[in-house]
Protein backbone atom coordinates (compact mmCIF):
# COMPACT_ATOMS: atom_id res chain seq x y z
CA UNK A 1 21.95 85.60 -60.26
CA UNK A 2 22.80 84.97 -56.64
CA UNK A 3 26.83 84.09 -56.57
CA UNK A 4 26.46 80.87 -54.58
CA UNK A 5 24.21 79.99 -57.74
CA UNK A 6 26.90 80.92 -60.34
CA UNK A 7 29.99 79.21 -57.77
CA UNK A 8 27.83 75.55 -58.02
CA UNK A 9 27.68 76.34 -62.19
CA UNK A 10 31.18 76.77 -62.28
CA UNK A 11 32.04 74.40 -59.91
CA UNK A 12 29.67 71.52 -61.65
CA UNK A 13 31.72 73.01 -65.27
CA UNK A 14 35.08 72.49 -63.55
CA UNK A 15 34.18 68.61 -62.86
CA UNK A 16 33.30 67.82 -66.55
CA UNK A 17 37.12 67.95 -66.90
CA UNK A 18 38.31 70.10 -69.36
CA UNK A 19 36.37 70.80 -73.06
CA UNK A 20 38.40 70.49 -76.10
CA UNK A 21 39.61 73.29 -77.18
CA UNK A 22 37.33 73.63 -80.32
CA UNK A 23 34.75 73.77 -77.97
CA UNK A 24 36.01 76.12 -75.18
CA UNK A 25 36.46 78.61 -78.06
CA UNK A 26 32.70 78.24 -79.58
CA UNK A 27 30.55 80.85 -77.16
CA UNK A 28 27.14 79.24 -78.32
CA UNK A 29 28.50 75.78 -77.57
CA UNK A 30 29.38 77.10 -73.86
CA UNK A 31 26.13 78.75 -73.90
CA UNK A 32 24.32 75.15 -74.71
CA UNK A 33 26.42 73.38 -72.01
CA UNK A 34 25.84 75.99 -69.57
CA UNK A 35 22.11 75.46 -70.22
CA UNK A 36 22.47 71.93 -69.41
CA UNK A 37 23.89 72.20 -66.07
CA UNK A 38 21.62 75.07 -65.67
CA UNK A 39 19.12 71.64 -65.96
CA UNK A 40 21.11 69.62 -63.98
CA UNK A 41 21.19 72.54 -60.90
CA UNK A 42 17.12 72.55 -61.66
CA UNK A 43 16.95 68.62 -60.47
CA UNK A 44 19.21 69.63 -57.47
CA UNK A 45 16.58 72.70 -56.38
CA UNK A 46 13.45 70.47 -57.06
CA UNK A 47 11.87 68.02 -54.73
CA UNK A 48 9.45 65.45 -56.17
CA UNK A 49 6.72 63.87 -54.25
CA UNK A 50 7.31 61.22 -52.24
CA UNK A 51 5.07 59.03 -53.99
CA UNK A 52 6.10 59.47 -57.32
CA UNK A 53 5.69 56.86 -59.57
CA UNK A 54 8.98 55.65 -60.76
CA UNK A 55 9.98 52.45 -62.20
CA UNK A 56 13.30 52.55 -60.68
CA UNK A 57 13.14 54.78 -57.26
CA UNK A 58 16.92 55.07 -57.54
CA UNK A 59 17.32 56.98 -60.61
CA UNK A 60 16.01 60.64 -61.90
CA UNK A 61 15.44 60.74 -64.94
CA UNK A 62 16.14 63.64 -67.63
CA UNK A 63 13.98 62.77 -71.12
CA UNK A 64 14.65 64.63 -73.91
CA UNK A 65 12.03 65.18 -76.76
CA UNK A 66 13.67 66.50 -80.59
CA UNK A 67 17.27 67.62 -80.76
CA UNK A 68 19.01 70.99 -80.46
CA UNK A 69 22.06 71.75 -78.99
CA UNK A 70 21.64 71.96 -75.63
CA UNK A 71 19.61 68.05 -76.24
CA UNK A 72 23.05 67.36 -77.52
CA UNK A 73 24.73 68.37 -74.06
CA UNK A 74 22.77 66.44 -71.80
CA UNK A 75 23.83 63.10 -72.10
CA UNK A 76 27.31 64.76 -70.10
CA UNK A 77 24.78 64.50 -67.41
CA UNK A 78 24.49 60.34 -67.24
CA UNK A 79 25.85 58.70 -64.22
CA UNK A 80 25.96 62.11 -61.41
CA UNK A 81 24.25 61.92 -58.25
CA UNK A 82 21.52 64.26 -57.11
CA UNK A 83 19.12 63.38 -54.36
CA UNK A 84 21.04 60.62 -53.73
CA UNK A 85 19.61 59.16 -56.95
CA UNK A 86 21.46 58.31 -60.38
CA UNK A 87 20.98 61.02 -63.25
CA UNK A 88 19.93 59.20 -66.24
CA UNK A 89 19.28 60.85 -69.74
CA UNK A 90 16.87 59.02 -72.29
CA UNK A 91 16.23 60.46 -75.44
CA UNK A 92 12.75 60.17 -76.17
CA UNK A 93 12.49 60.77 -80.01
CA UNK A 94 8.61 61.17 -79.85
CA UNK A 95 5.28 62.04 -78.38
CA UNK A 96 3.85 60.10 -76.47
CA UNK A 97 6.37 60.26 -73.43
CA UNK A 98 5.73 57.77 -70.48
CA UNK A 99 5.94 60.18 -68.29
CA UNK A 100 6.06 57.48 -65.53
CA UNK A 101 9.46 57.31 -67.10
CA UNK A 102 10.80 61.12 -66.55
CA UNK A 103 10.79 63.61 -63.94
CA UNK A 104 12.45 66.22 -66.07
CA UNK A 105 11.54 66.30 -69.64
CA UNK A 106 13.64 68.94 -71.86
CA UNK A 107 11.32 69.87 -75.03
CA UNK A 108 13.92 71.09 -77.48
CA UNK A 109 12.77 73.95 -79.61
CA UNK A 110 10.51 72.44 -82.05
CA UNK A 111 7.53 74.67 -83.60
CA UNK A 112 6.25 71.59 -84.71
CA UNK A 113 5.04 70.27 -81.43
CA UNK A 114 2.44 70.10 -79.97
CA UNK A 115 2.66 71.67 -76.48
CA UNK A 116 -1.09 72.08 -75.87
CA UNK A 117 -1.27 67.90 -76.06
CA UNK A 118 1.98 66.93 -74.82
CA UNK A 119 0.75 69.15 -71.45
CA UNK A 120 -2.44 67.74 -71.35
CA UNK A 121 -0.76 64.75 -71.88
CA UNK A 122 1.12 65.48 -68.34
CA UNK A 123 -1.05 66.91 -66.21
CA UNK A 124 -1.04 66.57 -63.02
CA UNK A 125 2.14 64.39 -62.99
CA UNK A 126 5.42 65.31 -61.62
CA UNK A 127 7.20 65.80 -64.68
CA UNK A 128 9.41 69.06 -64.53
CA UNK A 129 8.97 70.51 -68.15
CA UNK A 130 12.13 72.67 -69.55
CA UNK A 131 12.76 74.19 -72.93
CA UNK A 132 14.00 77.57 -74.48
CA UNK A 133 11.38 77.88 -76.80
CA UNK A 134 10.40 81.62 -76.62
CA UNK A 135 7.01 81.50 -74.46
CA UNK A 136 7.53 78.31 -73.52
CA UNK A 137 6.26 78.77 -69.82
CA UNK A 138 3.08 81.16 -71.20
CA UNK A 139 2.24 78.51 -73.11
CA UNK A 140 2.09 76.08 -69.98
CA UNK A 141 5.70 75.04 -69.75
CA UNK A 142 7.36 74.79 -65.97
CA UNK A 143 10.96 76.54 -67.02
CA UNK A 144 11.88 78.37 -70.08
CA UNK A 145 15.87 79.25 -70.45
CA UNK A 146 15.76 82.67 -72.32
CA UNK A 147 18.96 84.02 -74.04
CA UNK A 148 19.74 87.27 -74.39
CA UNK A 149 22.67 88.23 -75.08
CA UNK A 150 25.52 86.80 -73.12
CA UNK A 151 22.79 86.52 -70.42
CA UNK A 152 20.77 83.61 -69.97
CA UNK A 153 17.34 84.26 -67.93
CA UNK A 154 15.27 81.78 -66.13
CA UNK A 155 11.78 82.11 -66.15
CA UNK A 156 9.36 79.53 -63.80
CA UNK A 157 5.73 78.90 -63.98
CA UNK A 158 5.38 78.78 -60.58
CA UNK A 159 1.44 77.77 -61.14
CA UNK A 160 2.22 74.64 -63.38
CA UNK A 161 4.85 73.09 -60.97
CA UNK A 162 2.69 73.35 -57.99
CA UNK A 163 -0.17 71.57 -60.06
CA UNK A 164 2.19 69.06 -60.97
CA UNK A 165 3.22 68.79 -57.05
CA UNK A 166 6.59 69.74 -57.42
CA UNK A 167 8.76 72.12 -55.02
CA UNK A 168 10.75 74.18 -56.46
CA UNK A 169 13.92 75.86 -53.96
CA UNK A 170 13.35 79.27 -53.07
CA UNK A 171 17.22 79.59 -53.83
CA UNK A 172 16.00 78.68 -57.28
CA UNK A 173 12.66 81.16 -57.16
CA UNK A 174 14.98 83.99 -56.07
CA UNK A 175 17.19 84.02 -59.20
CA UNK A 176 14.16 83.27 -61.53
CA UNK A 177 11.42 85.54 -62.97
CA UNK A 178 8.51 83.69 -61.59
CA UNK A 179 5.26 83.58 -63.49
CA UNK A 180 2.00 82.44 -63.33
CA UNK A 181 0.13 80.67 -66.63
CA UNK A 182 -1.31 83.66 -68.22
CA UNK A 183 1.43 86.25 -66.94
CA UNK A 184 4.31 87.80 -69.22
CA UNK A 185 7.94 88.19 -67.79
C-alpha cells in the first residue's frame, strides 16, 4: 500500500475522535472500522457519471444490505463530505435495492444471497458494489476487502466498474490487485 494511501487512513481514523478504549483494544473491531474508511477512501477515488441518476444530486449514498461488523461501522460515515457531496448511509435490510438510491452498496457477508440476481439486478448502473465475502469480485462484485492476517487486501474488478461507468483512481488501481470477471487474484 502506497504511504500517501495509509497517511489519508490514518488521518480520516484520527478525525473520528478517539474510540473507547474497549474498542481501541479489540484488533477485529479496528480491523472492521478500518474496512469502513477503507469504503469511505473508495467514494473519494471513484468518479460517477455525470448523469447519474440521483434523487438528491447533493448526497452519495453508501447502502448497506445484511449486517456484519464492518455494516455496523458505517453509519460513523453519515454527515462527511466527499465530492463535495454529503455521505449518507441507509441500511437497506433487503433485496430489491433501488439502486437509483445508492452509489455504493456494501453486501455484508451473507451466503444466503443471491449475488447472481442482485447483479443482474444492477447492471449497467453506477452502483459501486463492496463486500468481503471470499470471491466476491469472481463472482461479479466491483471490490472485495480480503483479510489475511493483519493485512487487509483490496481486490477490483476492473471489468464490472467500467460496465457500470464508473472511474476508479489509478492511485486506487495501484494499491489494488486488479481483476477481470473470470480472473483469480
Amino acid at each position: 500500500m502506497s504511504i500517501r494511501l495509509i497517511l489519508t487512513i490514518l488521518v480520516t481514523i484520527a478525525c473520528w475522535g478517539h474510540a473507547p478504549p474497549a474498542v481501541a483494544e479489540d484488533p477485529d473491531t479496528n480491523a472492521d472500522l478500518l474496512k469502513a474508511v477503507f469504503i469511505y477512501n473508495f467514494a473519494k477515488f471513484t468518479r460517477w457519471p455525470d448523469d447519474a441518476n440521483r434523487p438528491n444530486p447533493s448526497a452519495l449514498s453508501i447502502c448497506i444490505l445484511g449486517s456484519d461488523e464492518v455494516s455496523r461501522s458505517l453509519p460513523r460515515l453519515s454527515g462527511r463530505t466527499i465530492q463535495g457531496r454529503t455521505l449518507n448511509v441507509i441500511d437497506a435490510p433487503s433485496e430489491p435495492i433501488d439502486p437509483h438510491q445508492c452509489q455504493i452498496l456494501y453486501i455484508a457477508n451473507n451466503p444466503a444471497c443471491d449475488y447472481r440476481k442482485l447483479f443482474h439486478s444492477l447492471a449497467g448502473l453506477p452502483v459501486l458494489t463492496v463486500s468481503q465475502t471470499a470471491g466476491f469480485t469472481r463472482n461479479g462484485g466491483m471490490v472485495e476487502l480480503r483479510q489475511s492476517g493483519d493485512k487487509i487486501r483490496i481486490i477490483i474488478n476492473r471489468g464490472e466498474t467500467l460496465h457500470a461507468g464508473l472511474t476508479v483512481s489509478a492511485r486506487l488501481l495501484n494499491v489494488a490487485t486488479v481483476i477481470d470477471t473470470g480472473d483469480e487474484p
